[in-house]
N, C-alpha and C. Protein backbone atom coordinates (compact mmCIF):
# COMPACT_ATOMS: atom_id res chain seq x y z
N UNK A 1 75.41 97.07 120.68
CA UNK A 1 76.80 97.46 120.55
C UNK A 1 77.62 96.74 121.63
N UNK A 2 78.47 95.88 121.21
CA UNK A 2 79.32 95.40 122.21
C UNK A 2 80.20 96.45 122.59
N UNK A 3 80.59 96.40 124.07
CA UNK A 3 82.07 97.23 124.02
C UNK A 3 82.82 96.70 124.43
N UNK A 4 84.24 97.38 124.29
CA UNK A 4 85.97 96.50 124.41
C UNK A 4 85.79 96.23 125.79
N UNK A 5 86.85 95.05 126.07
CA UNK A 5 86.72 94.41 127.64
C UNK A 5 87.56 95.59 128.55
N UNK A 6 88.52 96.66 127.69
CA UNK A 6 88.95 97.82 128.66
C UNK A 6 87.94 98.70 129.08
N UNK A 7 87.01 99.12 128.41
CA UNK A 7 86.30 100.13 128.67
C UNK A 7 84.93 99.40 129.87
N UNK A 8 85.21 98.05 129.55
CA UNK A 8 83.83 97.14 130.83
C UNK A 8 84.70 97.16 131.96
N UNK A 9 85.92 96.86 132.23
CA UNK A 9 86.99 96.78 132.95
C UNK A 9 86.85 98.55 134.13
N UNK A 10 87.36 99.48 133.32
CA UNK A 10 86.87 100.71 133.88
C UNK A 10 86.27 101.06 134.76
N UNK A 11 84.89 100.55 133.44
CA UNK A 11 83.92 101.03 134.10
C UNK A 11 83.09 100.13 135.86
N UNK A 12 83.38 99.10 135.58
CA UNK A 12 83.45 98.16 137.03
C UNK A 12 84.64 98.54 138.18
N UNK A 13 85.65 99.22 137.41
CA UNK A 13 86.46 99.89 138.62
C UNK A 13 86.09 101.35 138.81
N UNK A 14 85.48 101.96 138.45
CA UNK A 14 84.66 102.84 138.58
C UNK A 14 83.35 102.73 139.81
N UNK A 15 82.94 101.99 139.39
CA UNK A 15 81.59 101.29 140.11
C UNK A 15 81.28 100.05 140.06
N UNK A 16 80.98 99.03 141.19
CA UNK A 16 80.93 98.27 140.86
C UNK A 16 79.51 97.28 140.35
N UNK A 17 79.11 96.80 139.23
CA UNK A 17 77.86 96.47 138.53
C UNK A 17 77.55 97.43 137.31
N UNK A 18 78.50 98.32 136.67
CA UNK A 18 78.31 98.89 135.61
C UNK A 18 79.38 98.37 134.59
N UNK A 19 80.05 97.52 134.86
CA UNK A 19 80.62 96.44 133.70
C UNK A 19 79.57 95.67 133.43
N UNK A 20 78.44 94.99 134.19
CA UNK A 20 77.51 94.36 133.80
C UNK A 20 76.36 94.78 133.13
N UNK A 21 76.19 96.26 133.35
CA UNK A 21 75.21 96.95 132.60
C UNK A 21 75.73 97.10 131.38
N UNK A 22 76.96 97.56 131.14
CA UNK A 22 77.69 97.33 129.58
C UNK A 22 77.37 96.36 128.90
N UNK A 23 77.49 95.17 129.83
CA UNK A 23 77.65 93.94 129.23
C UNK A 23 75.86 93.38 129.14
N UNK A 24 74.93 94.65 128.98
CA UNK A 24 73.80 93.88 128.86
C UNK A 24 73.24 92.91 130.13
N UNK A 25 73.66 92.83 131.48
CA UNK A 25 73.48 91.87 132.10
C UNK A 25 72.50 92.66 133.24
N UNK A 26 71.24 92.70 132.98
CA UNK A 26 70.71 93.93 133.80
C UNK A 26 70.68 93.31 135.35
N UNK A 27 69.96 92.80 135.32
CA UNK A 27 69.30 91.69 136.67
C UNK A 27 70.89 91.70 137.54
N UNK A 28 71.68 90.92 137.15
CA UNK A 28 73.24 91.03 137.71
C UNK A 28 74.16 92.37 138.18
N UNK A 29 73.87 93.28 136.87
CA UNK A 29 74.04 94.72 137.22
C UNK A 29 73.75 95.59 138.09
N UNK A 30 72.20 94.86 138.34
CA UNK A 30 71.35 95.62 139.68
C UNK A 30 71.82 95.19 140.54
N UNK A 31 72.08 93.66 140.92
CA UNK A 31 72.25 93.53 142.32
C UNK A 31 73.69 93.59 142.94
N UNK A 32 74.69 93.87 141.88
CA UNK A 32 75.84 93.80 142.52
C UNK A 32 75.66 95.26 142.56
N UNK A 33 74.97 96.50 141.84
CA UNK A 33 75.07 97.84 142.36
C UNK A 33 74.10 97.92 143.98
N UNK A 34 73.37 96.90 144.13
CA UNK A 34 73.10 97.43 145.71
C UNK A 34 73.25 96.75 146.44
N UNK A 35 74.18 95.22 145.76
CA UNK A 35 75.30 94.98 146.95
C UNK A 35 76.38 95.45 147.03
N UNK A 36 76.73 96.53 146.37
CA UNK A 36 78.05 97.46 146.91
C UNK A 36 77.26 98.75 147.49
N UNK A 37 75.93 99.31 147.16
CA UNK A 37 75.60 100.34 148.26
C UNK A 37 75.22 99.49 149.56
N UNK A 38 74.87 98.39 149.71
CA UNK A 38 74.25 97.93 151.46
C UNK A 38 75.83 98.07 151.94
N UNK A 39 77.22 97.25 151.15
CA UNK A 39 77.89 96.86 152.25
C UNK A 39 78.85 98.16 152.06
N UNK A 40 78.60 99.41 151.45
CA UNK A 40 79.06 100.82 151.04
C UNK A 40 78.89 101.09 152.56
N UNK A 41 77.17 101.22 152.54
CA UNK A 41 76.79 101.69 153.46
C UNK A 41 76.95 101.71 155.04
N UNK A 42 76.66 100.19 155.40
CA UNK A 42 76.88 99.49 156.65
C UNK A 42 78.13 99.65 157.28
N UNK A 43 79.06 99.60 156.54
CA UNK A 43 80.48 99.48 156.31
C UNK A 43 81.73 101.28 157.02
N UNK A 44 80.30 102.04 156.08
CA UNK A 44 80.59 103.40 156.02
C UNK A 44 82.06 103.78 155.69
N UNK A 45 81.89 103.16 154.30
CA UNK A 45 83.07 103.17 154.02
C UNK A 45 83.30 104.75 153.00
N UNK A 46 82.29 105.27 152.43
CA UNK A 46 82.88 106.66 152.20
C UNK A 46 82.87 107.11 153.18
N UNK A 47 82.30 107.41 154.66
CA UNK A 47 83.37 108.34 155.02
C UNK A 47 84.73 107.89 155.75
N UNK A 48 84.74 106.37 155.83
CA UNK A 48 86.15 106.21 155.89
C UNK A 48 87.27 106.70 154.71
N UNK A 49 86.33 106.76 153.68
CA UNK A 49 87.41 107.12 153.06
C UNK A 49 87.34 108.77 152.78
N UNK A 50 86.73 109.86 153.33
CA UNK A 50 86.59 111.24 153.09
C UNK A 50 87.85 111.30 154.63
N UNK A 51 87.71 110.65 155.43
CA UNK A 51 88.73 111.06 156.52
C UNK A 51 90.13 110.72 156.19
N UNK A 52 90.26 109.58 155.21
CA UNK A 52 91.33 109.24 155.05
C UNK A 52 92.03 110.19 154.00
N UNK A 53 91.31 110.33 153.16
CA UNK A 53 92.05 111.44 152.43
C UNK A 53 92.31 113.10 152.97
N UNK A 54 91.63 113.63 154.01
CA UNK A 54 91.72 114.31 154.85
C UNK A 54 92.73 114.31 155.66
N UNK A 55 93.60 112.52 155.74
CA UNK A 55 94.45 112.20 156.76
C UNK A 55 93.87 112.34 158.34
N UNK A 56 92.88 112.10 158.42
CA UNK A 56 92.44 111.66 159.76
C UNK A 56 92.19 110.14 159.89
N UNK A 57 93.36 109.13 159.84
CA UNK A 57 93.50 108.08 159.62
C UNK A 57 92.51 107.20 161.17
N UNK A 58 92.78 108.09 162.35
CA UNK A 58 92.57 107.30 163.32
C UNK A 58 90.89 107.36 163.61
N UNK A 59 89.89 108.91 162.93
CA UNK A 59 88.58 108.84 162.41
C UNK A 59 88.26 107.64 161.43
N UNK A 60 89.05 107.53 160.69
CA UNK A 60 88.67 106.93 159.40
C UNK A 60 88.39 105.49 160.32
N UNK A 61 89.74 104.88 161.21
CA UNK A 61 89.30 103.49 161.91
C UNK A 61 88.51 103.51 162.36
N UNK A 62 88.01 104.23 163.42
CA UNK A 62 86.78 104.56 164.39
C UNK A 62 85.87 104.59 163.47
N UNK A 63 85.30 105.13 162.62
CA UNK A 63 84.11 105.44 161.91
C UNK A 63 83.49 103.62 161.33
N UNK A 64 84.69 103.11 160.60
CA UNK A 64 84.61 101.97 159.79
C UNK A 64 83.97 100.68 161.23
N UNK A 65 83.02 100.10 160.25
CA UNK A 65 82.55 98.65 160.72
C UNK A 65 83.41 97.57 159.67
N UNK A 66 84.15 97.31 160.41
CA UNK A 66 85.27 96.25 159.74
C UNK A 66 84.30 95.34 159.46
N UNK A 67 83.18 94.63 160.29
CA UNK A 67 82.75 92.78 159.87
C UNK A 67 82.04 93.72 158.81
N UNK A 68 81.58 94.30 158.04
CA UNK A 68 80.91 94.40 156.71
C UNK A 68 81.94 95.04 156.27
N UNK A 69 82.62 96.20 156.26
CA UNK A 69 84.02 96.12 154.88
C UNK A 69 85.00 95.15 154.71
N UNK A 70 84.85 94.10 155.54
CA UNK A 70 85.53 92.68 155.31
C UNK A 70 85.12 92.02 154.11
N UNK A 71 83.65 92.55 153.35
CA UNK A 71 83.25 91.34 152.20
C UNK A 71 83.46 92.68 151.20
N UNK A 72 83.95 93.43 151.18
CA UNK A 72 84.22 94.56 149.60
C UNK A 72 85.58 94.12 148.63
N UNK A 73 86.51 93.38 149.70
CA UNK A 73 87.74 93.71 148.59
C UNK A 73 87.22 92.05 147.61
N UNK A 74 86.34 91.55 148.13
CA UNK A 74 85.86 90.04 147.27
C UNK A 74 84.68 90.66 146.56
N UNK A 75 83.91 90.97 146.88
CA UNK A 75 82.65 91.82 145.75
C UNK A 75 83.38 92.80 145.05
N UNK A 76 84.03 93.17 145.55
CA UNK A 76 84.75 94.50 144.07
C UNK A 76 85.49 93.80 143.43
N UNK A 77 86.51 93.02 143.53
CA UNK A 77 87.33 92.89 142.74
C UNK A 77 86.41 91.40 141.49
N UNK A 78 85.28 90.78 142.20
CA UNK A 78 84.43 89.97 141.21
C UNK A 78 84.40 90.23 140.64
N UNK A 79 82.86 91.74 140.99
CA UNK A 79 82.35 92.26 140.04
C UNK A 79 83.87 92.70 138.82
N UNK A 80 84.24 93.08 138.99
CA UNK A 80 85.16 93.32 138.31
C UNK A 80 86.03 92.52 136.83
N UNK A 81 86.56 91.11 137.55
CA UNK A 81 86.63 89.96 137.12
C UNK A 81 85.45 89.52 136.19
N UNK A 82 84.27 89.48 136.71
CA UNK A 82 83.06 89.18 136.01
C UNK A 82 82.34 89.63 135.02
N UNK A 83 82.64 91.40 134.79
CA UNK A 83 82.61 91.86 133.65
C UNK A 83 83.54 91.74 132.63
N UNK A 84 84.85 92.13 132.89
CA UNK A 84 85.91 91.36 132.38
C UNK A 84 85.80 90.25 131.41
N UNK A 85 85.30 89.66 131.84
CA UNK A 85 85.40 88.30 131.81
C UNK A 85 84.08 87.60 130.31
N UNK A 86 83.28 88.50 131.36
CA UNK A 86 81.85 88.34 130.10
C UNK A 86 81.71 89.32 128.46
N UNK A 87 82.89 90.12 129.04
CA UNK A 87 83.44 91.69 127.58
C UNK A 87 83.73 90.72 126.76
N UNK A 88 84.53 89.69 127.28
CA UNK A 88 85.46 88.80 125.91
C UNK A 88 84.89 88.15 124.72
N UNK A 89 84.37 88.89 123.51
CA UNK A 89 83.52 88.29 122.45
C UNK A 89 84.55 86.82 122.49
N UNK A 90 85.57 87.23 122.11
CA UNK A 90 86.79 86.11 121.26
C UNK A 90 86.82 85.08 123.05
N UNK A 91 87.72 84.27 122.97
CA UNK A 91 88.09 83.22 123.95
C UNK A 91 88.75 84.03 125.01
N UNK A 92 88.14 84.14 126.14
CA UNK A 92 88.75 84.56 127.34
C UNK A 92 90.84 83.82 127.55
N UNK A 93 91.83 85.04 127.69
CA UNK A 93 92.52 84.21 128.10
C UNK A 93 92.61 83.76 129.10
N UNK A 94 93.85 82.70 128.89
CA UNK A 94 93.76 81.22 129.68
C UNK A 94 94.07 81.91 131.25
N UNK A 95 93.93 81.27 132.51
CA UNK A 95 94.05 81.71 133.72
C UNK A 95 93.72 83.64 134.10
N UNK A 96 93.43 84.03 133.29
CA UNK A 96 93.12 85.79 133.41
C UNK A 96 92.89 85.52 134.80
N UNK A 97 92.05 85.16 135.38
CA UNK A 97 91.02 85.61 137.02
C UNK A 97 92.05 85.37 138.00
N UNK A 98 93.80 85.20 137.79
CA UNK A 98 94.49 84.84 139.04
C UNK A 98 95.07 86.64 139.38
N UNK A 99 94.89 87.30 138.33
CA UNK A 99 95.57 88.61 139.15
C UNK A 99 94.18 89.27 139.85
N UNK A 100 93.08 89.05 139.47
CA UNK A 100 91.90 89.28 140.17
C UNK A 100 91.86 88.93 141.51
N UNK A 101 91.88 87.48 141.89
CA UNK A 101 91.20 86.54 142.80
C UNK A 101 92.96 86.75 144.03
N UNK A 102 93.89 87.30 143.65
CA UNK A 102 94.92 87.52 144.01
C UNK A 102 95.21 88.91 145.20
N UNK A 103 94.66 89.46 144.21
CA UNK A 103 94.34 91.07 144.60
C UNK A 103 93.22 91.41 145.58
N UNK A 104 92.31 90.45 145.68
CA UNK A 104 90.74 90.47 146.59
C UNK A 104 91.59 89.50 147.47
N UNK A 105 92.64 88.26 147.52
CA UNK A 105 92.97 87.76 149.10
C UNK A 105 94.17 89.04 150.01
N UNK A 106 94.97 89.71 148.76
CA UNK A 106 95.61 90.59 149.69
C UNK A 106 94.99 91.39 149.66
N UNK A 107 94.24 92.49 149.40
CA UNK A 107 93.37 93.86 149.64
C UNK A 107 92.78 93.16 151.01
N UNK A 108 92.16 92.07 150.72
CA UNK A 108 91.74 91.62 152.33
C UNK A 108 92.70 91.73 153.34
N UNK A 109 93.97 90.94 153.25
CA UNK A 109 95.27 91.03 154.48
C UNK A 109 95.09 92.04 154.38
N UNK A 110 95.02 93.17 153.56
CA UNK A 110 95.54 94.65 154.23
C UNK A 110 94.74 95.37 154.79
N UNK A 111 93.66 94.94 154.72
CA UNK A 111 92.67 95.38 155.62
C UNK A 111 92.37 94.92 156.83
N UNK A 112 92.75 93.48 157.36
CA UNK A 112 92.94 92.90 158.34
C UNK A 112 94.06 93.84 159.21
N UNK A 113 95.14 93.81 158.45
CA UNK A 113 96.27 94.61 159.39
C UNK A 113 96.04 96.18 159.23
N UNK A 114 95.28 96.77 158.83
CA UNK A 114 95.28 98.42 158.39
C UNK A 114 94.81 99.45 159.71
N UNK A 115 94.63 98.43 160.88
CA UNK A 115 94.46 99.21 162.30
C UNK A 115 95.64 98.86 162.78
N UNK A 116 96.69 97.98 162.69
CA UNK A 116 98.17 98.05 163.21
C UNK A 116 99.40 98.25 162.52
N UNK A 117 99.46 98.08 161.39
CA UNK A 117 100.30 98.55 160.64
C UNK A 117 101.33 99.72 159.93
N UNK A 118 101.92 99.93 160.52
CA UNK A 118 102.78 101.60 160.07
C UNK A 118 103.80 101.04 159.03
N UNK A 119 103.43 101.88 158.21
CA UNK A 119 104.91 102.29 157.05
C UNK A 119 105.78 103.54 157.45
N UNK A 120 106.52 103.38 157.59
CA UNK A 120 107.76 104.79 157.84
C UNK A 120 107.15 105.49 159.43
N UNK A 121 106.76 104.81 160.16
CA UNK A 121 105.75 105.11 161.36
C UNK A 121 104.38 105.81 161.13
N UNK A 122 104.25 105.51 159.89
CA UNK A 122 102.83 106.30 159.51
C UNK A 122 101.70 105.02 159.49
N UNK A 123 100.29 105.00 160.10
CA UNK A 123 99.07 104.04 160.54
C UNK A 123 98.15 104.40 159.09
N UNK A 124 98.64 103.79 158.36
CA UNK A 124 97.85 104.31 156.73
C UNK A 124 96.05 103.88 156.91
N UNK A 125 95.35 103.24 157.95
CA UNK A 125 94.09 103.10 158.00
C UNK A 125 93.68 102.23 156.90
N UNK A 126 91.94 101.76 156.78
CA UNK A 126 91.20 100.91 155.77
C UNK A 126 91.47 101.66 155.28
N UNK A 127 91.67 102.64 153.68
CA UNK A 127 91.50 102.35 152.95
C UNK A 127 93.14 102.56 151.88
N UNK A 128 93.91 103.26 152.78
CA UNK A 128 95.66 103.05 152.03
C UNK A 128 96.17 102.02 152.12
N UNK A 129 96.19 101.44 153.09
CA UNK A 129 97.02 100.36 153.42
C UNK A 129 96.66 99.00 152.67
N UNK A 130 95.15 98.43 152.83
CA UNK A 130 94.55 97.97 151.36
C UNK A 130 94.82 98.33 150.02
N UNK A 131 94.59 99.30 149.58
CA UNK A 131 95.15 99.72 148.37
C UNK A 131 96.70 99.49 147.61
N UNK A 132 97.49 99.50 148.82
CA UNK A 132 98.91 99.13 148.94
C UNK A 132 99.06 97.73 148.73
N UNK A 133 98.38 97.24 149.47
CA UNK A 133 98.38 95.45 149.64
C UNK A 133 97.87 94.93 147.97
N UNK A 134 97.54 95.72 147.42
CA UNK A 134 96.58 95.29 145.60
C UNK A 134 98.17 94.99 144.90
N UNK A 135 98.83 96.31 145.09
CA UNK A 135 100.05 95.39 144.19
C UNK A 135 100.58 94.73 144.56
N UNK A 136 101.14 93.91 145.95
CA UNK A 136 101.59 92.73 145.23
C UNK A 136 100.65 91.45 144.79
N UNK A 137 99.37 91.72 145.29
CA UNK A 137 97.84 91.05 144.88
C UNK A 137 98.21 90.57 143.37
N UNK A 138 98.28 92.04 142.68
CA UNK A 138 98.31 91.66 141.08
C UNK A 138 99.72 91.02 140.80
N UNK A 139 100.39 91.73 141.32
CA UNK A 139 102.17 91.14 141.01
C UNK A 139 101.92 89.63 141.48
N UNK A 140 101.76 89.54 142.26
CA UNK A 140 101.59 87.85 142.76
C UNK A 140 100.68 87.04 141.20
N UNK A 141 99.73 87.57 141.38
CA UNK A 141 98.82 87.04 140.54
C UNK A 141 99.29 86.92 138.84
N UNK A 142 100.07 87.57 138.30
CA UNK A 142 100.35 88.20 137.06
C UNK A 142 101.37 86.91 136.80
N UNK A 143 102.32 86.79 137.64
CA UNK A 143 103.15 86.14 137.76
C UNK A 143 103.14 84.91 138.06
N UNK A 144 102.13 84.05 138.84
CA UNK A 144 101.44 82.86 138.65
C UNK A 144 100.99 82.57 137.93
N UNK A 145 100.29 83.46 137.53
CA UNK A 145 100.09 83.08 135.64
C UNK A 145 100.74 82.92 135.07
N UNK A 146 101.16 83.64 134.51
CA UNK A 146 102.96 83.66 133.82
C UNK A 146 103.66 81.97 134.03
N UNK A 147 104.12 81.72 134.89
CA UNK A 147 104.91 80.47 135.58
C UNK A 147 103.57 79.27 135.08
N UNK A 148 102.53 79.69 135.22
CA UNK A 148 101.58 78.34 134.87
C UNK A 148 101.57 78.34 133.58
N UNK A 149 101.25 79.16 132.95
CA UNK A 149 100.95 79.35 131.19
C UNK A 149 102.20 78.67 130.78
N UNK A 150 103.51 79.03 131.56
CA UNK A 150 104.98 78.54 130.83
C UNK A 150 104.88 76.84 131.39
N UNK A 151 104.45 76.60 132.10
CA UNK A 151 104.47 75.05 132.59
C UNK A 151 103.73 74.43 131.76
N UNK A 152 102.31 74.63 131.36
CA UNK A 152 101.29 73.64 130.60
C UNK A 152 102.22 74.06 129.04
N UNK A 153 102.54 75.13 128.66
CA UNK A 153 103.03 75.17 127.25
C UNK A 153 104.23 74.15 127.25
N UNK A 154 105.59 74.12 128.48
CA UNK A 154 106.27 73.40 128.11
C UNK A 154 105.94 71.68 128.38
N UNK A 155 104.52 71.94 128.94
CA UNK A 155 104.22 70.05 128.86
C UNK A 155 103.67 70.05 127.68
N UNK A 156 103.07 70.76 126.88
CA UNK A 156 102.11 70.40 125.76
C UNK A 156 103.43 70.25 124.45
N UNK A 157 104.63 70.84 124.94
CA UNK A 157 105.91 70.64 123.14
C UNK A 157 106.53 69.21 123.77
């Protein structure tokens, strides 16, 4: 049974390596599910994120090992991309992977700045302030597309 590229999509933002189990891709499935528990782990990034939703933003920094949650917003947003990507029975569209590959360089900036950064004087920590940084990731990305798709169409009339 194939399934739709929304429901592989989901389910990789859900977890990441269970778009690939959808997609039949076991071997791949496995290892991106315990390369998101090693760098889950190392990272300790749930309980950065149980403090953060708690609003104990300045636990949540302290707790987190930044040099390993530095490689998640590029392994999540792959895996992601990669199921995506492999759902598409019909022809993948053209440039899709720029609101992806967009969203994993800013989720990164915002995690770079998410120990100095205040909105409204509030220190949103790893995991708001990242999260924040995704839209204009995708907006950036959506929209480079957009502007490229309209450039090669108006060279190709």
């Amino acid at each position: 049974m194939r399934h739709s590229p929304l429901e592989v999509l989901l389910w990789s933002i859900a977890f990441p390596g269970f778009g690939q189990l959808l997609n039949r891709q076991l071997i791949k499935g496995i290892f991106f599910i315990v390369l998101e528990v090693l760098v889950n782990l190392y990272s300790k990034f749930n309980t950065a994120i149980i403090y953060s939703f708690l609003g104990e933003i300045d636990k949540a920094i302290e707790v987190t090992n930044f040099q390993w949650l530095m490689f998640y917003p590029c392994l999540y947003l792959f895996t992601i991309w990669d199921a995506y990507k492999d759902a598409h029975a019909a022809e993948l569209p053209k440039l899709a992977f720029l609101p992806f590959v967009f969203s994993a360089y800013f989720v990164t900036v915002g995690l770079i700045y998410s120990t100095k950064v205040k909105l409204f004087g509030v220190l949103l920590g790893p995991v708001w302030l990242p999260i924040l940084f995704l839209i204009p990731g995708l907006v950036i990305g959506f929209l480079l597309r957009a502007l490229l798709l309209r450039v090669v169409a108006g060279n190709n009339s």
